[in-house]
C-alpha atoms as a PDB file:
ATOM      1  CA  UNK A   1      43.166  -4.554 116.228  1.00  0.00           C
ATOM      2  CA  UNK A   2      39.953  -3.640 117.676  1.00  0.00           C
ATOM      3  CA  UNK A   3      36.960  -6.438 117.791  1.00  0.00           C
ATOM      4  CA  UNK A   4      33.504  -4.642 116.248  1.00  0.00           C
ATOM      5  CA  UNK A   5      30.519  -7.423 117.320  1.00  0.00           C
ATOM      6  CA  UNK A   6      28.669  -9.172 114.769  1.00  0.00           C
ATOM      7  CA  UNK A   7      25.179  -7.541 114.308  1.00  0.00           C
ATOM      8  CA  UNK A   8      22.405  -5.240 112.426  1.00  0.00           C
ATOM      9  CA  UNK A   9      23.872  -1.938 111.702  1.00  0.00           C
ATOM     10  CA  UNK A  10      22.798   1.735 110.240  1.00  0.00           C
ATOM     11  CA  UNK A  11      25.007   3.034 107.477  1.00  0.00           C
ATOM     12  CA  UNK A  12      24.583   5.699 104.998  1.00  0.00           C
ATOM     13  CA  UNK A  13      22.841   9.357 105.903  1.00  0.00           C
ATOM     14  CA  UNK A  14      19.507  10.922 105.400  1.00  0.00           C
ATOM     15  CA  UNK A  15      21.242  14.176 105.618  1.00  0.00           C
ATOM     16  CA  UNK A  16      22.870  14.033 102.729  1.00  0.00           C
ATOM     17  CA  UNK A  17      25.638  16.436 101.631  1.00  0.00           C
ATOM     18  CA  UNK A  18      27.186  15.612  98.718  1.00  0.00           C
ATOM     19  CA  UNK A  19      24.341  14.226  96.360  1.00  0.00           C
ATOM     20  CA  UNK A  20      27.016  12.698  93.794  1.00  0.00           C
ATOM     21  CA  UNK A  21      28.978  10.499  96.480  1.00  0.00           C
ATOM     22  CA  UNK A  22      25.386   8.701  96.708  1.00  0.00           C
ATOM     23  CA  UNK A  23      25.864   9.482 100.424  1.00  0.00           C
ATOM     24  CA  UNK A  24      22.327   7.925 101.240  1.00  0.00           C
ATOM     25  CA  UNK A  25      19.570   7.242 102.276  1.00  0.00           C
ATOM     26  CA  UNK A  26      20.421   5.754 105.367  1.00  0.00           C
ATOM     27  CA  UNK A  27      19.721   1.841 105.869  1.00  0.00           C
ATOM     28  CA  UNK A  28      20.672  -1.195 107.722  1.00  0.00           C
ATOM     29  CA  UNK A  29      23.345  -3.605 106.724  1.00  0.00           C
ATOM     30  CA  UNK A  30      23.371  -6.886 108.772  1.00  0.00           C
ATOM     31  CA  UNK A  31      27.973  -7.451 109.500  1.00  0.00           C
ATOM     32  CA  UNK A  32      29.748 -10.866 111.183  1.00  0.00           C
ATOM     33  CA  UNK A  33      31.931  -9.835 113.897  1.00  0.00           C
ATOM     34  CA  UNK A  34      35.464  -8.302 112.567  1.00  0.00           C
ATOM     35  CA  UNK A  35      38.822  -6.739 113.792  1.00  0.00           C
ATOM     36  CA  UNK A  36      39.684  -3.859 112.237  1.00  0.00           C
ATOM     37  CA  UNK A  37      43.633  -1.983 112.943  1.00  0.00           C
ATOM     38  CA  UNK A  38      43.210   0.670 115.636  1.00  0.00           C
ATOM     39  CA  UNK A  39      45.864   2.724 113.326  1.00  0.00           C
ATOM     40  CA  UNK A  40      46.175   3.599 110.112  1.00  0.00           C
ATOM     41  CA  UNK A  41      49.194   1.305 108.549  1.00  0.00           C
ATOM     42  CA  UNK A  42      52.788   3.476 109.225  1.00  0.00           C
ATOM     43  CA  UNK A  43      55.465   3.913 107.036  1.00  0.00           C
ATOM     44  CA  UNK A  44      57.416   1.675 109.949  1.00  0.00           C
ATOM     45  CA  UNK A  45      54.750  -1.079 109.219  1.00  0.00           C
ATOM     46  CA  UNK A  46      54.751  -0.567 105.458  1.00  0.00           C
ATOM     47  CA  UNK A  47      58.865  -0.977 105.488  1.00  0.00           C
ATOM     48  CA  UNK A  48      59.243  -3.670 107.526  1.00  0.00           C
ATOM     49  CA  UNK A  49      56.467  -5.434 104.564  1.00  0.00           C
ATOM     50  CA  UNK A  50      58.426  -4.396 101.724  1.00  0.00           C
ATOM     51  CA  UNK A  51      62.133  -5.683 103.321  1.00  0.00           C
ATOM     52  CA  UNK A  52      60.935  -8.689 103.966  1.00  0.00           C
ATOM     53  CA  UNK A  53      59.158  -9.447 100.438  1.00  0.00           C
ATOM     54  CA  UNK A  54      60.924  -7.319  98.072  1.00  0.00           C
ATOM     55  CA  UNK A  55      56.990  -5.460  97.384  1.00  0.00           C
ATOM     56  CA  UNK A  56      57.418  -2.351  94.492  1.00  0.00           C
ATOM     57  CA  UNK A  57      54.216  -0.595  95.055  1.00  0.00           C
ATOM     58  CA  UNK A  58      52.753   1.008  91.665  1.00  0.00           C
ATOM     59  CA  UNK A  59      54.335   4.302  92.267  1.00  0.00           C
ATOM     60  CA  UNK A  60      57.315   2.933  92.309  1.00  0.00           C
ATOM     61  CA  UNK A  61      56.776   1.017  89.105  1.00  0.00           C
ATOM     62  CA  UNK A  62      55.117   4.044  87.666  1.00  0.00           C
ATOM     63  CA  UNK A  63      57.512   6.074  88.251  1.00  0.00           C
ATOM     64  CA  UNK A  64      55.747   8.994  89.716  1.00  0.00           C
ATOM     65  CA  UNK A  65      52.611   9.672  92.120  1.00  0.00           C
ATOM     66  CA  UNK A  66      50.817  13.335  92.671  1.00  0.00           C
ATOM     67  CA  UNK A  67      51.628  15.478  95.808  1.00  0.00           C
ATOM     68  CA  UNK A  68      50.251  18.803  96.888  1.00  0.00           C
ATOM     69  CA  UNK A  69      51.038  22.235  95.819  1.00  0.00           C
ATOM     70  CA  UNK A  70      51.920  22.992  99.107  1.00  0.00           C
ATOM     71  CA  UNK A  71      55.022  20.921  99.658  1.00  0.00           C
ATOM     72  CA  UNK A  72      56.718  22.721  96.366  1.00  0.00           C
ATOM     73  CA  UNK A  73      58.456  25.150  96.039  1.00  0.00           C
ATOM     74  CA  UNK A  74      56.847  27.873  93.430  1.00  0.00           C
ATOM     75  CA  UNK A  75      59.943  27.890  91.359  1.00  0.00           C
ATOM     76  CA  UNK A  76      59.532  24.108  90.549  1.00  0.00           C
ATOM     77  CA  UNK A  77      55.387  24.156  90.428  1.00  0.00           C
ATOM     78  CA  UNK A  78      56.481  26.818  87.908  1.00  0.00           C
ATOM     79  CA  UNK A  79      58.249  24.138  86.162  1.00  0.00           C
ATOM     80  CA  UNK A  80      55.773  21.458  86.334  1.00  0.00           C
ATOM     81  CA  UNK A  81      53.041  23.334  85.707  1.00  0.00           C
ATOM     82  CA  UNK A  82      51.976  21.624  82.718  1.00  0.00           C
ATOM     83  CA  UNK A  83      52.062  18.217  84.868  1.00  0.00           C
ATOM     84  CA  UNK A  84      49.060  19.359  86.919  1.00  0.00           C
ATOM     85  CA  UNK A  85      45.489  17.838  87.746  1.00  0.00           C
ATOM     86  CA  UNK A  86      42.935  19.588  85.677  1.00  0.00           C
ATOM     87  CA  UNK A  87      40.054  18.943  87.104  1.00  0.00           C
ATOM     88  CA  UNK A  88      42.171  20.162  91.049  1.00  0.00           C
ATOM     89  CA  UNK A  89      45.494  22.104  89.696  1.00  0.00           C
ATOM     90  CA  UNK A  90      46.760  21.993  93.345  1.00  0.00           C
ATOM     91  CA  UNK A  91      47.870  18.376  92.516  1.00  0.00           C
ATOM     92  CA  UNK A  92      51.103  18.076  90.701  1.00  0.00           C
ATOM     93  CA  UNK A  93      52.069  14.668  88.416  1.00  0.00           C
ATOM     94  CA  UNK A  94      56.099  14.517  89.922  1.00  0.00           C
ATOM     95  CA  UNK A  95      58.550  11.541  89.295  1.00  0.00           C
ATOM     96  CA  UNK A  96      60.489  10.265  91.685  1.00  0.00           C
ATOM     97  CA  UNK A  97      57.777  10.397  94.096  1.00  0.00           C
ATOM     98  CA  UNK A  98      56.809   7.255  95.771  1.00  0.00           C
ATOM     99  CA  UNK A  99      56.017   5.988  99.867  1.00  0.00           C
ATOM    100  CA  UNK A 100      59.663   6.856 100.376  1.00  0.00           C
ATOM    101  CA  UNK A 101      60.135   9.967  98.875  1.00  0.00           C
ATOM    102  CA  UNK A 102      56.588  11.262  99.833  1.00  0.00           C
ATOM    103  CA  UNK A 103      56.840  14.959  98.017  1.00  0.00           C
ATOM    104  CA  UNK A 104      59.620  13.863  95.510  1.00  0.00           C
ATOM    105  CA  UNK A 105      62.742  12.016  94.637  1.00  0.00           C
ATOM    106  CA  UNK A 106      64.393  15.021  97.267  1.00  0.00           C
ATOM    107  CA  UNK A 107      62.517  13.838  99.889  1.00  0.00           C
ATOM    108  CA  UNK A 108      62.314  10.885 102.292  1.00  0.00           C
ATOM    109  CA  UNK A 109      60.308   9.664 105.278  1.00  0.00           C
ATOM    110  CA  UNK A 110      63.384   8.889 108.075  1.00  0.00           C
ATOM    111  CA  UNK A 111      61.620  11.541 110.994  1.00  0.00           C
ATOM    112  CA  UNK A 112      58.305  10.133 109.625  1.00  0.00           C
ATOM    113  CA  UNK A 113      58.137   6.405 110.351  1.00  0.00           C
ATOM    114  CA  UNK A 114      55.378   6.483 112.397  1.00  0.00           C
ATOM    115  CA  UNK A 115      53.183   9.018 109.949  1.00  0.00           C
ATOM    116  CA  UNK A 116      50.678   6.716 107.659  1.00  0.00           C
ATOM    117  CA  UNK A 117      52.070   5.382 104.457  1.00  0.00           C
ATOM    118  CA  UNK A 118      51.055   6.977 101.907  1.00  0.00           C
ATOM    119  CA  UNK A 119      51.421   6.982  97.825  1.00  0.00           C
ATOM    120  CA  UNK A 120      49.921   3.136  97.897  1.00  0.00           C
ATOM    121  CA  UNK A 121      47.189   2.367  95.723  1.00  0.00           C
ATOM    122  CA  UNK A 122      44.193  -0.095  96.576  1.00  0.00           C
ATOM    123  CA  UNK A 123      45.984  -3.029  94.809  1.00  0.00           C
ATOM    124  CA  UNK A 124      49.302  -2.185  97.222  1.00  0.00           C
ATOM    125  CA  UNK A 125      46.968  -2.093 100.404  1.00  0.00           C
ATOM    126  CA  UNK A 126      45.420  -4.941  99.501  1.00  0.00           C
ATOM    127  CA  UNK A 127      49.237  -7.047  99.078  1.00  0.00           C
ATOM    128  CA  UNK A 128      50.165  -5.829 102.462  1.00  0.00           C
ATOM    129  CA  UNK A 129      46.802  -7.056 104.011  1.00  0.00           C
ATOM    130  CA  UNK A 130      47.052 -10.226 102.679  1.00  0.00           C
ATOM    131  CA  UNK A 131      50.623 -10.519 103.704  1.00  0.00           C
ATOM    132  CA  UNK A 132      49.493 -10.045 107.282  1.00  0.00           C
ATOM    133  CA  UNK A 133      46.979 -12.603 106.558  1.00  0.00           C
ATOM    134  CA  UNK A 134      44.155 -10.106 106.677  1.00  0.00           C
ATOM    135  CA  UNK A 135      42.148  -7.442 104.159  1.00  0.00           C
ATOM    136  CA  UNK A 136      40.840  -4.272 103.542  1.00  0.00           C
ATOM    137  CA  UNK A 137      37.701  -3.752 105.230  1.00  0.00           C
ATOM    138  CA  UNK A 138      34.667  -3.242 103.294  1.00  0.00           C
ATOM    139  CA  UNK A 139      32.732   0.294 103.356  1.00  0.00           C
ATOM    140  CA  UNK A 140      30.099  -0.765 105.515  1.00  0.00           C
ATOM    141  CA  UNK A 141      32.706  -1.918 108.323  1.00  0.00           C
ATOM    142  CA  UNK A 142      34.418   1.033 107.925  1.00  0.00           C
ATOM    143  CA  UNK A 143      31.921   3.222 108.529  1.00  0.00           C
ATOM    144  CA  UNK A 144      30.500   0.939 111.233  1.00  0.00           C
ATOM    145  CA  UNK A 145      33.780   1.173 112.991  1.00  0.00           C
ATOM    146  CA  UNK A 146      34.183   5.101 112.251  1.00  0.00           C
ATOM    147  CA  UNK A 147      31.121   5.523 114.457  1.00  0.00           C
ATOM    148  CA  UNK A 148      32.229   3.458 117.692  1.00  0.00           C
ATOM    149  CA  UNK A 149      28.845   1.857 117.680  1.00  0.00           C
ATOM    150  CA  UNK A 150      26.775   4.488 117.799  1.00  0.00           C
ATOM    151  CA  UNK A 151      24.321   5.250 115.088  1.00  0.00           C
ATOM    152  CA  UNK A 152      24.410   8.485 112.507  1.00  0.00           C
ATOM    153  CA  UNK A 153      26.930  10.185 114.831  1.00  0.00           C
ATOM    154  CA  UNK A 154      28.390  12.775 111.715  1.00  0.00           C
ATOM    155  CA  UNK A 155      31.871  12.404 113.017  1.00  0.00           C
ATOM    156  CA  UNK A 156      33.792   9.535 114.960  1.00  0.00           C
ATOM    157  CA  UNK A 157      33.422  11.382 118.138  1.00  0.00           C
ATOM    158  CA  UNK A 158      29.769  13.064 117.876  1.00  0.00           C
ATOM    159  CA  UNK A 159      28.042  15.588 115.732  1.00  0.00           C
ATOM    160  CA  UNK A 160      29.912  18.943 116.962  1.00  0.00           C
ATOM    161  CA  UNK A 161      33.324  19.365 114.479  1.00  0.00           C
ATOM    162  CA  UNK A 162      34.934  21.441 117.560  1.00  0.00           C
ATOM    163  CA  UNK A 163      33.731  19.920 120.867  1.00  0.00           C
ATOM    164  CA  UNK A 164      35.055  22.035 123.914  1.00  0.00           C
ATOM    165  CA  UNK A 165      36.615  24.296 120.958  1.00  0.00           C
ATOM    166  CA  UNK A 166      39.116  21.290 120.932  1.00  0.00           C
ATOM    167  CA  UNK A 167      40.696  19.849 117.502  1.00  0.00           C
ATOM    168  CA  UNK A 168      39.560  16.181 117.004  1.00  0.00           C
ATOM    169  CA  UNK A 169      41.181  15.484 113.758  1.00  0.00           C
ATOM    170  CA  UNK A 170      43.947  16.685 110.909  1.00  0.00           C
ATOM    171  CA  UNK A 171      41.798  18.044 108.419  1.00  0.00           C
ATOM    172  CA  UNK A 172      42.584  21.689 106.434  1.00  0.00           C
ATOM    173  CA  UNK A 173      42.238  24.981 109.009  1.00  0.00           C
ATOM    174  CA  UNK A 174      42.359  28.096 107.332  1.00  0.00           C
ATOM    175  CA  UNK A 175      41.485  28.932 103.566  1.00  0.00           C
ATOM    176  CA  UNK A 176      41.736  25.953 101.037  1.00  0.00           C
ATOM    177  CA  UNK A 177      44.138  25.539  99.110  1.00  0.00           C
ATOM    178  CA  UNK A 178      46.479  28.385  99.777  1.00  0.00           C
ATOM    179  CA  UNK A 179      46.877  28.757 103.031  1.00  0.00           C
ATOM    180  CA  UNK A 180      46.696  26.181 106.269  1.00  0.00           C
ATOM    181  CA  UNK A 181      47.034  27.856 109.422  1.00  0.00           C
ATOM    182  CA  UNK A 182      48.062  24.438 110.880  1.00  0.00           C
ATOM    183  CA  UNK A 183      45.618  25.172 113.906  1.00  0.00           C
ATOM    184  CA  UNK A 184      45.127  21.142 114.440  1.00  0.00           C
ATOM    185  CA  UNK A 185      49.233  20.676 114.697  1.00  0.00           C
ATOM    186  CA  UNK A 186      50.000  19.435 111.509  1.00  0.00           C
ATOM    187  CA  UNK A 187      50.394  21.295 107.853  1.00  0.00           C
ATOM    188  CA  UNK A 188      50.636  17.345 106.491  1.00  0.00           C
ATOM    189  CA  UNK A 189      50.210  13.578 108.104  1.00  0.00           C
ATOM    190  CA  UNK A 190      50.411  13.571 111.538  1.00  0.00           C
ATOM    191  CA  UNK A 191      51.519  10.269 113.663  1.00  0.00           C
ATOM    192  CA  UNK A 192      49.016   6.989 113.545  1.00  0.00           C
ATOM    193  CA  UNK A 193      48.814   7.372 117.121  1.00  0.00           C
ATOM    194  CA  UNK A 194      47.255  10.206 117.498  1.00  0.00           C
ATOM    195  CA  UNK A 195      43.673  11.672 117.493  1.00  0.00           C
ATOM    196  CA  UNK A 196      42.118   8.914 119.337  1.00  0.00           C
ATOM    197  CA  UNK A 197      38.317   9.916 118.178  1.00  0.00           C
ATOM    198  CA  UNK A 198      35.974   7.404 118.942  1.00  0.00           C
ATOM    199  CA  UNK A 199      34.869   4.642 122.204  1.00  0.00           C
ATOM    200  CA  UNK A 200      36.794   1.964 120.055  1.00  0.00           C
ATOM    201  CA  UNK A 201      39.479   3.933 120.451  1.00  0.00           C
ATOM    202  CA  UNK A 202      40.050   4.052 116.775  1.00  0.00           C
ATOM    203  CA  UNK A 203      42.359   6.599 115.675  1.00  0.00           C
ATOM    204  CA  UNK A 204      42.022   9.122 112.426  1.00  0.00           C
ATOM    205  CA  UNK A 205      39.040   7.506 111.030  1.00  0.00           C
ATOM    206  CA  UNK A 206      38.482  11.370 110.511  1.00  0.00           C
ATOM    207  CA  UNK A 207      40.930  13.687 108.256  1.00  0.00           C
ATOM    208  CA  UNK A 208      45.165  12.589 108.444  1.00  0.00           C
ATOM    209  CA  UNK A 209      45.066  10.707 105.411  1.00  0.00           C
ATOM    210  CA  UNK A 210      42.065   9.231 103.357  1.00  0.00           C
ATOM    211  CA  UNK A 211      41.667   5.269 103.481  1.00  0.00           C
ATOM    212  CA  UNK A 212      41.068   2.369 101.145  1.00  0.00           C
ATOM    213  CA  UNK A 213      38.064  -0.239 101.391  1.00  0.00           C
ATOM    214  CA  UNK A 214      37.494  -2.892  99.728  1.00  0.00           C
ATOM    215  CA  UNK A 215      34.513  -1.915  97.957  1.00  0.00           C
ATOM    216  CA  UNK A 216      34.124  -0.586  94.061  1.00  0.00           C
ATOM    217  CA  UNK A 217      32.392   2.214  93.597  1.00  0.00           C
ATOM    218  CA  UNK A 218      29.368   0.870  91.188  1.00  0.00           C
ATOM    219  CA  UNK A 219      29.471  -2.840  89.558  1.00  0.00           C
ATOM    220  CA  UNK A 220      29.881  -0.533  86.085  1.00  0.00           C
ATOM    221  CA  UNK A 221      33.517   0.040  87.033  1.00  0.00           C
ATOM    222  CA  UNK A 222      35.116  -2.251  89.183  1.00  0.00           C
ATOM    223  CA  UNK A 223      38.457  -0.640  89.274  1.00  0.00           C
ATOM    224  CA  UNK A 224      36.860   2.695  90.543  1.00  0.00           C
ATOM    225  CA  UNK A 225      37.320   1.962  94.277  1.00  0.00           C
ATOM    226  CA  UNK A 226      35.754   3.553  97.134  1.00  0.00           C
ATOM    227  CA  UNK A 227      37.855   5.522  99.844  1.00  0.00           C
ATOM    228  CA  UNK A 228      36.705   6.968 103.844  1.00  0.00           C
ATOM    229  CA  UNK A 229      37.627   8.830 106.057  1.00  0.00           C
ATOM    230  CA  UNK A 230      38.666  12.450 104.043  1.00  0.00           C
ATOM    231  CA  UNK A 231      42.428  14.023 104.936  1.00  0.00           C
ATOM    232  CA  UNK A 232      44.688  16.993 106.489  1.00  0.00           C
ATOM    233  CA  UNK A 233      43.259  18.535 102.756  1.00  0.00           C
ATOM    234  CA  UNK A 234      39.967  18.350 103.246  1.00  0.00           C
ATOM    235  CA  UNK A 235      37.844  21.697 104.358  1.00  0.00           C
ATOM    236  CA  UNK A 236      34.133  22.036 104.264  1.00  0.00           C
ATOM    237  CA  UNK A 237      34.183  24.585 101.432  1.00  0.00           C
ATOM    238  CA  UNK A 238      35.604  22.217  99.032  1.00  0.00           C
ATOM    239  CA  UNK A 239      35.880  18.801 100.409  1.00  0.00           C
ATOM    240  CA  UNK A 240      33.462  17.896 103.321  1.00  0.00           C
ATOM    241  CA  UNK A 241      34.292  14.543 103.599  1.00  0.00           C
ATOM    242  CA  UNK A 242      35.447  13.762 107.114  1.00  0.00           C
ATOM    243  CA  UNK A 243      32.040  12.707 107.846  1.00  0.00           C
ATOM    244  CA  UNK A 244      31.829   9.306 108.463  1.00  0.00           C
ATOM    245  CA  UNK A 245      29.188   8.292 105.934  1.00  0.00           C
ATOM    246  CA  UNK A 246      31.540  10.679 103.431  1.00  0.00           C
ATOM    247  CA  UNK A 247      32.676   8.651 100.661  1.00  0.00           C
ATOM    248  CA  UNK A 248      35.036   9.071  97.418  1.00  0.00           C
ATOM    249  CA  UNK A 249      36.593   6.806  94.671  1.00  0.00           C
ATOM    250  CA  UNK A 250      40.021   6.533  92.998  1.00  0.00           C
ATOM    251  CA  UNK A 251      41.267   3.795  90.419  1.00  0.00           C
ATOM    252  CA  UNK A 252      42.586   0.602  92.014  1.00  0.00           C
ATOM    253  CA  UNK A 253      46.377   1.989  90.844  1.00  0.00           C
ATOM    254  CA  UNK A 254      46.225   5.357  91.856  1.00  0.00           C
ATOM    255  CA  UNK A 255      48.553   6.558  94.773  1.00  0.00           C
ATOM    256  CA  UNK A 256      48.333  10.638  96.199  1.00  0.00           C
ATOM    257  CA  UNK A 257      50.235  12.343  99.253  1.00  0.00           C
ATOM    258  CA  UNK A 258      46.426  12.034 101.360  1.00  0.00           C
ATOM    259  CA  UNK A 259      46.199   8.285 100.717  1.00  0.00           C
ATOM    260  CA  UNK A 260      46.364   5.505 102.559  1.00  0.00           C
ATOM    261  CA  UNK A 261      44.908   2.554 105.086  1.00  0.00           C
ATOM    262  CA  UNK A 262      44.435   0.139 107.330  1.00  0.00           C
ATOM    263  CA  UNK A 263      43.325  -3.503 107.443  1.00  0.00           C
ATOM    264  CA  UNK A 264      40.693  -5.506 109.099  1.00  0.00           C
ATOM    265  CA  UNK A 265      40.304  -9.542 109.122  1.00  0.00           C
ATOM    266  CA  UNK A 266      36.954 -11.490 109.989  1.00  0.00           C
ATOM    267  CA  UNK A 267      36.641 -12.818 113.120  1.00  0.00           C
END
């Protein structure tokens, strides 16, 4: 874990770009000193939680989670397609999909232990943070740690997406959603440990896989839970949301192939 100090911080934007995600205004939030994890939580980490307390994550109760057109074949999106996302038809309903069989019951993570952990819903981040005796980090800290310190830097790194034409993050090259020309390295996750992006050293606060806080969305809701940090799916003409004040929501039991997190304990 990485210490962040104790002090007043900016969060938010002025620049907003997504009006609904009530990006802004920018403003300052006042944090105690934390730790937050340096990498998102790997499947390694995840499986070493669940053998040693028997932990079903909601997928697994469920008995499905949603994964990406682009890891099915078109004979079997064929199939499904009735089982789709309305709202995004590139996301497919499949059973048999959980953190171990990422994109279906055919699947399995053995040559991807140390890719993040995905298909875990807030409620199943927040079990293996407590287990390790610490939690999800709120938004604020998040994006306080996404920016290394540094105030309304867009990205973990700086303001330029390409610095020295060099690929900082996992986040959709090409055309979205039909084709990824994998110019970054990686068509899905790539390993925690890399894309080091900011002076903490933190690694894929940016793009790899979104990220849970602890945070709900608006007092309304409280099961509508906010999410950082974007994924390899996210591209600026549909989901610009690698920015570090960038923000999203999901249901406290929903799980998806981009999903998952790391943890952070006060210090």
């Amino acid at each position: 874990m990485v210490l962040i100090p104790g002090k007043n911080y900016y969060v938010g934007t002025d620049e907003v770009m997504i009006k609904n995600d009530m990006e802004g205004p920018e403003r300052v939030v006042n944090l105690e000193s934390f730790y937050v994890d340096k990498y998102e939580v790997s499947n390694r980490d995840f499986s070493h939680f669940t053998k040693l307390t028997n932990y079903k994550t909601e997928a697994e109760n469920f008995g499905d989670s949603f994964v990406f057109s682009l890891f099915l074949n078109d004979t079997f999106k064929d199939k499904m397609k009735d089982f789709r996302v309305l709202q995004a038809p590139w996301w497919y309903k499949i059973m048999g999909t959980d953190w171990k069989h990422p994109y279906g019951p055919d699947s399995d993570i053995l040559d991807m232990m140390n890719h993040p952990v995905i298909h875990v819903s807030w409620n199943d981040a927040r079990a293996y943070c407590k287990w390790r005796g610490a939690r999800l980090p709120s938004e604020a800290e998040w994006e306080v740690a996404c920016r290394g310190g540094h105030r309304a830097t867009k990205y973990p790194w700086g303001d330029k997406l390409f610095p020295n034409k060099k690929h900082m993050a996992n986040i959709w090259q090409g055309s979205f959603p039909h084709h990824n020309s994998e110019k970054d390295g990686y068509i899905g996750t790539n390993p925690v440990h890399l894309f080091p992006q900011n002076d903490l050293e933190l690694h894929n606060m940016a793009g790899n896989v979104w990220e849970w806080t602890e945070d709900s969305w608006t007092s309304d809701n409280p099961k509508e839970k906010v999410k950082k940090g974007g994924s390899y799916l996210c591209h600026r003409s549909y989901c610009y949301r690698y920015r570090c004040s960038a923000r999203s929501h999901n249901t406290d039991d929903s799980s998806a192939g981009n999903l998952g997190f790391r943890c952070a304990k006060s210090a």
